[in-house]
C-alpha atoms as a PDB file:
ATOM      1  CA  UNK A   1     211.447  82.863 -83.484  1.00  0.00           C
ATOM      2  CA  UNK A   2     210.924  79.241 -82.546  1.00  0.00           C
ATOM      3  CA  UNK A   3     212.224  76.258 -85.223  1.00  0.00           C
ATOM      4  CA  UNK A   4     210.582  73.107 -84.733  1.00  0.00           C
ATOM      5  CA  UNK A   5     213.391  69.943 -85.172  1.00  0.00           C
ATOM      6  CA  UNK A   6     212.191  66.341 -85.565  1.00  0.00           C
ATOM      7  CA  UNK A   7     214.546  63.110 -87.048  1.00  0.00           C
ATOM      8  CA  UNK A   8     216.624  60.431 -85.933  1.00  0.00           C
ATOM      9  CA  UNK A   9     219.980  60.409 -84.842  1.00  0.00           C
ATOM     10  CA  UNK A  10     220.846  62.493 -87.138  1.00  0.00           C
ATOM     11  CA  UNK A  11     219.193  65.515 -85.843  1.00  0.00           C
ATOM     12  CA  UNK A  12     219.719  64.437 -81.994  1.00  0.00           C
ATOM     13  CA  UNK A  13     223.519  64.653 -83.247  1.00  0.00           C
ATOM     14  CA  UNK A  14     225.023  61.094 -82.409  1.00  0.00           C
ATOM     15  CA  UNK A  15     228.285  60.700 -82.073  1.00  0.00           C
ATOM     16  CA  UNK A  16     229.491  64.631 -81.898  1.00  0.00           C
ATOM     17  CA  UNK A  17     231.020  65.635 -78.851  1.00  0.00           C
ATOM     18  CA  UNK A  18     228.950  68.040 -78.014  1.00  0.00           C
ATOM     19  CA  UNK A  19     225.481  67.244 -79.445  1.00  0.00           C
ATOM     20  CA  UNK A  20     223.498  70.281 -78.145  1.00  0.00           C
ATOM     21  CA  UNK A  21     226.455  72.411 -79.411  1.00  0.00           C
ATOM     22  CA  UNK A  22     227.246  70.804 -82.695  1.00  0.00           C
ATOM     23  CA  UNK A  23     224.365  69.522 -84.069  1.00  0.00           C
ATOM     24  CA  UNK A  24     223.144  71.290 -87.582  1.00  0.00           C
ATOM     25  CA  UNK A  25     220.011  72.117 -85.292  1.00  0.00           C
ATOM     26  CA  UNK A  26     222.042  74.481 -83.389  1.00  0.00           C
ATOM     27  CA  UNK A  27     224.031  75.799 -85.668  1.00  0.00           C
ATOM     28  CA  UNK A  28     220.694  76.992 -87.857  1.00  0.00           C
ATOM     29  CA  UNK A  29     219.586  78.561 -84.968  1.00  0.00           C
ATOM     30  CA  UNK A  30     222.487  80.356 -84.192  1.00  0.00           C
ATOM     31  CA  UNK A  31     222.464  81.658 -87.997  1.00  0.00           C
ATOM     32  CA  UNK A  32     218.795  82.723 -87.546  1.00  0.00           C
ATOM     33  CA  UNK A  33     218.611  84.066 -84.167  1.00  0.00           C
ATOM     34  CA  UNK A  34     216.381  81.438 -83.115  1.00  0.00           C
ATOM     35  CA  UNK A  35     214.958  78.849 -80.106  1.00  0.00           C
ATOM     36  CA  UNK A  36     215.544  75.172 -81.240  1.00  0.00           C
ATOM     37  CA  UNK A  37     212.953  72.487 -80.193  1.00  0.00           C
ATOM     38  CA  UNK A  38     214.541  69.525 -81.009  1.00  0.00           C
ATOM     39  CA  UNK A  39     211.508  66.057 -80.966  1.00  0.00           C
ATOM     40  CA  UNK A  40     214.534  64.121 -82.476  1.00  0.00           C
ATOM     41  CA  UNK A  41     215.042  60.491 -81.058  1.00  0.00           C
ATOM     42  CA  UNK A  42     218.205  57.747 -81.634  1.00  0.00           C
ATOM     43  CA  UNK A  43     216.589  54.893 -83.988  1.00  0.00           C
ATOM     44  CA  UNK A  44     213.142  56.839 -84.133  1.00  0.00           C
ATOM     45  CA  UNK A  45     211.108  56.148 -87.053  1.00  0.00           C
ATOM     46  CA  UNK A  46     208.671  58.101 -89.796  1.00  0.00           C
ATOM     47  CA  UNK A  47     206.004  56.656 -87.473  1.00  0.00           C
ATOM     48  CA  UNK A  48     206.834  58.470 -84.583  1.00  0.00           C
ATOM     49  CA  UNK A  49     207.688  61.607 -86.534  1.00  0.00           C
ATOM     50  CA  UNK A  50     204.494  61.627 -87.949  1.00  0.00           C
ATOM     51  CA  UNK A  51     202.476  60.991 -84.600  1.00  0.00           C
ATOM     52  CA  UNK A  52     205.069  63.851 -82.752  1.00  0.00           C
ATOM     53  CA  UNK A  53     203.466  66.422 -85.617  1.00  0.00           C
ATOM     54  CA  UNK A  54     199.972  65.499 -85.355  1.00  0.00           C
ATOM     55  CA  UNK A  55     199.281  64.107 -82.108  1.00  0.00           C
ATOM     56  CA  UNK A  56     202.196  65.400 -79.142  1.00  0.00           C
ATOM     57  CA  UNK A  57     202.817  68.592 -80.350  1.00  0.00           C
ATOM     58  CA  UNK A  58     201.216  72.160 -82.065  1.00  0.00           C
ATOM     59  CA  UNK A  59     202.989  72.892 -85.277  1.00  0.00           C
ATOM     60  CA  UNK A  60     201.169  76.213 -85.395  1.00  0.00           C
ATOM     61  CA  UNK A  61     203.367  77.390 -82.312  1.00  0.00           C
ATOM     62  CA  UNK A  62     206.403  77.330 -84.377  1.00  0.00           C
ATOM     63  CA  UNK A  63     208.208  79.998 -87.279  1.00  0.00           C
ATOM     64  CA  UNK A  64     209.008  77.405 -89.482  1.00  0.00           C
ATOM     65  CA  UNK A  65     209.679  73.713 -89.309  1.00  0.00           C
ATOM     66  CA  UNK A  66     213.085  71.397 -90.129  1.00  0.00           C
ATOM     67  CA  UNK A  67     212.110  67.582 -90.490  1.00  0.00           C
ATOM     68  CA  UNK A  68     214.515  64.834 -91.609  1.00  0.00           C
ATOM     69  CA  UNK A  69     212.651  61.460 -92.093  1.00  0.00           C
ATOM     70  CA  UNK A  70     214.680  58.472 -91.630  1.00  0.00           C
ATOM     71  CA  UNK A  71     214.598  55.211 -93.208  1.00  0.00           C
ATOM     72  CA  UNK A  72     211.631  53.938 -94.050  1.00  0.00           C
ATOM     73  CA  UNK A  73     211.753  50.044 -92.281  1.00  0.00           C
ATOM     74  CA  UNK A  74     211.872  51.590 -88.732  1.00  0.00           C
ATOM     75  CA  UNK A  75     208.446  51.609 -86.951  1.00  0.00           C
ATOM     76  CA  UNK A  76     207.418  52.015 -83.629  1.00  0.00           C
ATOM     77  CA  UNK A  77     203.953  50.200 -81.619  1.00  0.00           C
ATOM     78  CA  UNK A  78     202.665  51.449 -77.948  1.00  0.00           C
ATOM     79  CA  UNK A  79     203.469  48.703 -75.391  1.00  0.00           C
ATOM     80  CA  UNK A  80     200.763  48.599 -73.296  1.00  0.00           C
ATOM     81  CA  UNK A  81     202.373  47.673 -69.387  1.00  0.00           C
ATOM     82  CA  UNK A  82     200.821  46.091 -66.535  1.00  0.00           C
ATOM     83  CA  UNK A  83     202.408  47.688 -63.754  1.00  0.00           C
ATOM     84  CA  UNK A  84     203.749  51.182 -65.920  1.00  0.00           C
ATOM     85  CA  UNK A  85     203.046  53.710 -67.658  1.00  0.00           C
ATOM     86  CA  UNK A  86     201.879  52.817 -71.632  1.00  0.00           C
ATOM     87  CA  UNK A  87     204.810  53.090 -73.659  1.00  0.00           C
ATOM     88  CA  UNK A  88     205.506  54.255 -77.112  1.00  0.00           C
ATOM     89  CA  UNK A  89     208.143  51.824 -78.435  1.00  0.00           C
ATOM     90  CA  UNK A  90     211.032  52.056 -81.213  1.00  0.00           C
ATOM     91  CA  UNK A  91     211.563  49.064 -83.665  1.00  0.00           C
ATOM     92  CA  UNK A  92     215.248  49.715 -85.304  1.00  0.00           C
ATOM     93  CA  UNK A  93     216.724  48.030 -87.566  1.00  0.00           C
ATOM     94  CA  UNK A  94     219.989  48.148 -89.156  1.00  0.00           C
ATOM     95  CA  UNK A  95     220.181  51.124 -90.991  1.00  0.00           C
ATOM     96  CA  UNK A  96     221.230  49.182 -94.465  1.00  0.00           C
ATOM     97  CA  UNK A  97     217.990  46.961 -94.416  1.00  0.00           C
ATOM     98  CA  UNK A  98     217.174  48.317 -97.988  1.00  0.00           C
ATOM     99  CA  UNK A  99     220.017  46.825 -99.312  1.00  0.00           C
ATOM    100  CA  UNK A 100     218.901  43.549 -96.361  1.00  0.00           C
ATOM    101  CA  UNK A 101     215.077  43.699 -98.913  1.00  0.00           C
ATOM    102  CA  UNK A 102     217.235  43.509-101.845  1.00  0.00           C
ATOM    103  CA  UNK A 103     220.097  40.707-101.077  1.00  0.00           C
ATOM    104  CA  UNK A 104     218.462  38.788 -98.896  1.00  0.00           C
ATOM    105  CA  UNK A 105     221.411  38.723 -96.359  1.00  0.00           C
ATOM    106  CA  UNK A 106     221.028  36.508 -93.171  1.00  0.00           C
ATOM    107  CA  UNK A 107     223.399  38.736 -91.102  1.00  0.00           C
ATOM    108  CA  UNK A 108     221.175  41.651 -91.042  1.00  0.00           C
ATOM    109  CA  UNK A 109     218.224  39.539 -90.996  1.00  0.00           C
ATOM    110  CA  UNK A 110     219.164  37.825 -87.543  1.00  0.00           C
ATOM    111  CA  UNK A 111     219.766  41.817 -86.071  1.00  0.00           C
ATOM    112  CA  UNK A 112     215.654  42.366 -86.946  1.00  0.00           C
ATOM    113  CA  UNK A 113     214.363  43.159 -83.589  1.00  0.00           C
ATOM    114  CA  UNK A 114     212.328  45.522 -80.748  1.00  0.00           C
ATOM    115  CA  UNK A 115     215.484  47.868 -79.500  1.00  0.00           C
ATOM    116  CA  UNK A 116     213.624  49.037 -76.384  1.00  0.00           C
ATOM    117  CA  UNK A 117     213.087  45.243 -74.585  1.00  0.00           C
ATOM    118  CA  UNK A 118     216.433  44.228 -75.444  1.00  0.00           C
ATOM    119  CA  UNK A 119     218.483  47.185 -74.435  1.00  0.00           C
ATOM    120  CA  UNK A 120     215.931  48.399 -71.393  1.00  0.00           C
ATOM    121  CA  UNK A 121     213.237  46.310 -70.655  1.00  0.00           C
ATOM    122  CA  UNK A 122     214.704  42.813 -70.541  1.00  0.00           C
ATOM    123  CA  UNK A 123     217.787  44.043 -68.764  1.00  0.00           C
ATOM    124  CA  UNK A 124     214.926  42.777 -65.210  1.00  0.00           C
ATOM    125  CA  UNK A 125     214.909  39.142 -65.794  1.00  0.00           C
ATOM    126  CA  UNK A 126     217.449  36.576 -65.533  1.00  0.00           C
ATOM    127  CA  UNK A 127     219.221  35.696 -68.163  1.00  0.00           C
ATOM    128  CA  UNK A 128     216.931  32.318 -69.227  1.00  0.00           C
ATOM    129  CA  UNK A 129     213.748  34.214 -68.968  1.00  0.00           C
ATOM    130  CA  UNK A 130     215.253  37.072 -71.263  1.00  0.00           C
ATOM    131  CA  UNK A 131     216.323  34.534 -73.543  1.00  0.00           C
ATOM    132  CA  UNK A 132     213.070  33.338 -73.994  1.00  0.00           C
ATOM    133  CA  UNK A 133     211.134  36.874 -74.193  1.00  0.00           C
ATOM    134  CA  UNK A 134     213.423  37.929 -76.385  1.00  0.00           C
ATOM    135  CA  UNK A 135     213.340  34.914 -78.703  1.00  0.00           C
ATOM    136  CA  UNK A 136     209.548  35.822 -79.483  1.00  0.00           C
ATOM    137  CA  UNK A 137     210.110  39.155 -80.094  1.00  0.00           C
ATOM    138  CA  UNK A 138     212.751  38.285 -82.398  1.00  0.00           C
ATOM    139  CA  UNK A 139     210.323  35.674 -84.011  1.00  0.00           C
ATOM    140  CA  UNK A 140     207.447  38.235 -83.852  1.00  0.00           C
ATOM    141  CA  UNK A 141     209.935  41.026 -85.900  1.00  0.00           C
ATOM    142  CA  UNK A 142     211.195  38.125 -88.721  1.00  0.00           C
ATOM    143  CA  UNK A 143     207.875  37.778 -89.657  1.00  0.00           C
ATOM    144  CA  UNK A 144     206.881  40.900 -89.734  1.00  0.00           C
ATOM    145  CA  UNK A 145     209.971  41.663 -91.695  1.00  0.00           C
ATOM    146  CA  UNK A 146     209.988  38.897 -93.886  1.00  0.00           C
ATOM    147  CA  UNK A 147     205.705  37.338 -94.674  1.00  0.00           C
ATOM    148  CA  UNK A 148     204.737  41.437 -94.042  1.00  0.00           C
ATOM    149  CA  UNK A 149     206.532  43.859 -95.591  1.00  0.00           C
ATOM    150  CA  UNK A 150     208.162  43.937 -98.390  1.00  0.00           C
ATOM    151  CA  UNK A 151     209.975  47.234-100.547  1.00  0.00           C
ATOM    152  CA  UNK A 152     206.472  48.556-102.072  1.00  0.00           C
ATOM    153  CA  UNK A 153     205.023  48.268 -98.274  1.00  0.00           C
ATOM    154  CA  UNK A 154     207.758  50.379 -96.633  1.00  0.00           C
ATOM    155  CA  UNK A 155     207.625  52.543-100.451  1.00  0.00           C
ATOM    156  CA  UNK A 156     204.225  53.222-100.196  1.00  0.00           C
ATOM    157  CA  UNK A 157     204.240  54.283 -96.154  1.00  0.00           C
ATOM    158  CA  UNK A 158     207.185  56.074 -96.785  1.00  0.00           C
ATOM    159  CA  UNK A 159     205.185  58.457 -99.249  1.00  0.00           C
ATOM    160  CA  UNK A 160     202.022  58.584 -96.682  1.00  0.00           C
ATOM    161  CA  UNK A 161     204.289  59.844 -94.139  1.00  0.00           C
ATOM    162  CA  UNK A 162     206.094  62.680 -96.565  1.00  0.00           C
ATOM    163  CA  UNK A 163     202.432  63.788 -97.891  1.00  0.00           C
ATOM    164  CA  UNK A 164     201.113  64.290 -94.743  1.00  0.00           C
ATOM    165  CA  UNK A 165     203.966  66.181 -92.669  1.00  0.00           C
ATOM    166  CA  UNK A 166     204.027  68.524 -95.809  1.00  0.00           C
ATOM    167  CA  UNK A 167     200.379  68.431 -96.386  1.00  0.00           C
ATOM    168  CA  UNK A 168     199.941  69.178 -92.498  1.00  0.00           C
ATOM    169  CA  UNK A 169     202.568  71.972 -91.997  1.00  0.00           C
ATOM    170  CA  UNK A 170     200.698  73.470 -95.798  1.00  0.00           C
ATOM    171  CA  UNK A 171     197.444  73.285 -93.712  1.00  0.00           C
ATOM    172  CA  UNK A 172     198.827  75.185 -91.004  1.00  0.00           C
ATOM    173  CA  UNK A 173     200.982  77.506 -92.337  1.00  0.00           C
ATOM    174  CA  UNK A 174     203.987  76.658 -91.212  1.00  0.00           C
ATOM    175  CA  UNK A 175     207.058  76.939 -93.220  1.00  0.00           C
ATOM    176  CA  UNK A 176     208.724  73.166 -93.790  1.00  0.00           C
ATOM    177  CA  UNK A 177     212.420  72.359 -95.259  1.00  0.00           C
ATOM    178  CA  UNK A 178     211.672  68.666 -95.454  1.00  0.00           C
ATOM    179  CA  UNK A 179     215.262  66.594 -95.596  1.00  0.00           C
ATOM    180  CA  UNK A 180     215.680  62.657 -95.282  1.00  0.00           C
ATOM    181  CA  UNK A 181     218.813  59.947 -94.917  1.00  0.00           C
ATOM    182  CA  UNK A 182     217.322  57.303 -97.077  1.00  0.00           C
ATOM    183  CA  UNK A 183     219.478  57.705 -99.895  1.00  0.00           C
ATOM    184  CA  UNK A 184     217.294  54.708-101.418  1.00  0.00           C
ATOM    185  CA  UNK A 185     214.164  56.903-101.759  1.00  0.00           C
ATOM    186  CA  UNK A 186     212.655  57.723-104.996  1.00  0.00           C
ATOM    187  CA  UNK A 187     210.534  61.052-103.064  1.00  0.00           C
ATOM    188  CA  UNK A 188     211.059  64.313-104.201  1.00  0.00           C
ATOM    189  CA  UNK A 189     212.608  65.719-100.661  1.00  0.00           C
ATOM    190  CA  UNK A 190     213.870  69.052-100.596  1.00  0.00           C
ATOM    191  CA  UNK A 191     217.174  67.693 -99.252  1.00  0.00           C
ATOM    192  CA  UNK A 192     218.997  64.087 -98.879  1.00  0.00           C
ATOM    193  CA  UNK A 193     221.645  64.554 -96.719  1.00  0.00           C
ATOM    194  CA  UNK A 194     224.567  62.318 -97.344  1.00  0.00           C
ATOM    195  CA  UNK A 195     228.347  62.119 -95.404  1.00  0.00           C
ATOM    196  CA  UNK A 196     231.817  61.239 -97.167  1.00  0.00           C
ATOM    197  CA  UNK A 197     234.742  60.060 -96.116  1.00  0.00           C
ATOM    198  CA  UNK A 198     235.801  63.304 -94.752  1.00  0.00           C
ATOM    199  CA  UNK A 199     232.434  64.467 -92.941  1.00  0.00           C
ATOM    200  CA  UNK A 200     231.596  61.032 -91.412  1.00  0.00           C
ATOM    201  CA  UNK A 201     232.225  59.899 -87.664  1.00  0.00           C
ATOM    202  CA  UNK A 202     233.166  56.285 -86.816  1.00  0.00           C
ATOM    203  CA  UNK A 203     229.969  55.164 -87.033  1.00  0.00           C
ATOM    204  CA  UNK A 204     228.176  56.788 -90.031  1.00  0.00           C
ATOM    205  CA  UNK A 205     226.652  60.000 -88.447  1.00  0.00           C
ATOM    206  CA  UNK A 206     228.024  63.270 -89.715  1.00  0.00           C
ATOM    207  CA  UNK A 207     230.900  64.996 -87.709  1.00  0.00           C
ATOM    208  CA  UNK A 208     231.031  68.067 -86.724  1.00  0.00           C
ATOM    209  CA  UNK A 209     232.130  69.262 -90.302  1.00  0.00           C
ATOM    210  CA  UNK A 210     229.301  67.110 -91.868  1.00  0.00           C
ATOM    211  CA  UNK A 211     226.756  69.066 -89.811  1.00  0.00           C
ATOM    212  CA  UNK A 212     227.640  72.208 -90.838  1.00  0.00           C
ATOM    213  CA  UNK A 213     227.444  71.125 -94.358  1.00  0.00           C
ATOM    214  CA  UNK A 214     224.044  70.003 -93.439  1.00  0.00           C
ATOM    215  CA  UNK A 215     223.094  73.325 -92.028  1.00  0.00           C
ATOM    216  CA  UNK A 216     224.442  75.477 -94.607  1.00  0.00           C
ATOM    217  CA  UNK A 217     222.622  73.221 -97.184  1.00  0.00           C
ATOM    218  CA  UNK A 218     219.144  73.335 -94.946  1.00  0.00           C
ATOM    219  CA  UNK A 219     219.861  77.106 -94.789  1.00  0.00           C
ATOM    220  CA  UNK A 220     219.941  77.939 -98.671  1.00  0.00           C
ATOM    221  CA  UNK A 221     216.715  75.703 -98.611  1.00  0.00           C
ATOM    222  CA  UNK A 222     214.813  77.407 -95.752  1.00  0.00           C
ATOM    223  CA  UNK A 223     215.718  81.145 -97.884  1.00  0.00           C
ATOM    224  CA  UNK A 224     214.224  79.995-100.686  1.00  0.00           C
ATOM    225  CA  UNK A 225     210.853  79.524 -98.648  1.00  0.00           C
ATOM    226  CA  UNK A 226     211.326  83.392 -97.894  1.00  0.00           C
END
């Protein structure tokens, strides 16, 4: 039996100490007997979800799928290099930018940006030349942000991207617990998951308690598809 995985930090298990171990992935494999193929990415986006589905991989390989969107403001655009190989590349933003679309706050607003070039591509040039590369791309993402999209844009491509990973897995026969982390979401997911006090690490992930919470909840869902 093979499980297909796909998410965001969440699924890739950030901040555990033993992601491969931990991680709610694992541990529903371990319940089922099962091989885990884990597509999850840090900061990935519904974009690249989507495209990892339909484009990179064969859904019709796999027993049964487990997808957690993320939130719906993250995107991701194929930089297109001179001297490498094209590149598919993750915009992240702070994972509160809902509540950024609603208030209006400057502080998450200056964060806005393309993770990739400042964390890995920009780390090349010196530091005047990054300076000025990276304040394009930060102009580039404000008004993308800010004169683009708005809450009905991310809203409505946040419902394209749910109808067609269940519409696609429907097509193909493939069994699909469908989960997300936007807690903001008005989408009729078969699971939000959600961490407390008690089942959240330092930095908002789930511990190693939340994800077992996560996989006996995904469980319950998966034997109702039975």
């Amino acid at each position: 039996m093979k499980i297909y995985f796909d998410g965001c930090s969440w699924t890739w298990g950030s901040e555990l100490e033993n992601n491969e171990e931990e991680r709610y992935p694992k541990l529903i494999c371990d319940h089922l007997g099962a091989e885990e193929i884990n597509f999850s990415m840090c900061g990935g986006s519904n974009d690249r979800i989507v495209r990892n589905l339909l484009v990179e991989n064969d859904i019709e390989k796999y027993d049964v799928a487990f997808i957690q969107m993320t939130y719906s403001a993250r995107t991701e655009y194929l930089k297109v290099a001179r001297w490498e190989e094209d590149k598919w590349t993750r915009v992240s933003v702070r994972k509160r930018f809902e509540n950024w679309l609603r208030e209006d706050s400057e502080k998450d607003y200056s964060l806005l940006g393309d993770k990739e070039y400042y964390d890995t591509a920009l780390s090349k040039f010196d530091s005047e030349r990054k300076k000025l590369v990276a304040d394009d791309i930060t102009k580039f993402w404000r008004y993308y942000y800010t004169r683009v999209a708005n809450i009905k844009y991310f809203q409505t491509k946040e419902k394209i991207h749910l109808e067609t990973i269940r519409n696609t897995c429907k097509a193909k026969g493939v069994p699909l617990v469908l989960s997300t982390i936007n807690t903001y979401s008005n989408l009729d997911f078969d699971y939000v998951m959600k961490v407390k006090k008690v089942t959240s690490a330092p930095k908002g992930h789930p511990n190693k308690l939340g994800h077992q919470i996560i996989a006996n909840d995904l469980l319950k869902h998966y034997e109702n598809l039975l």
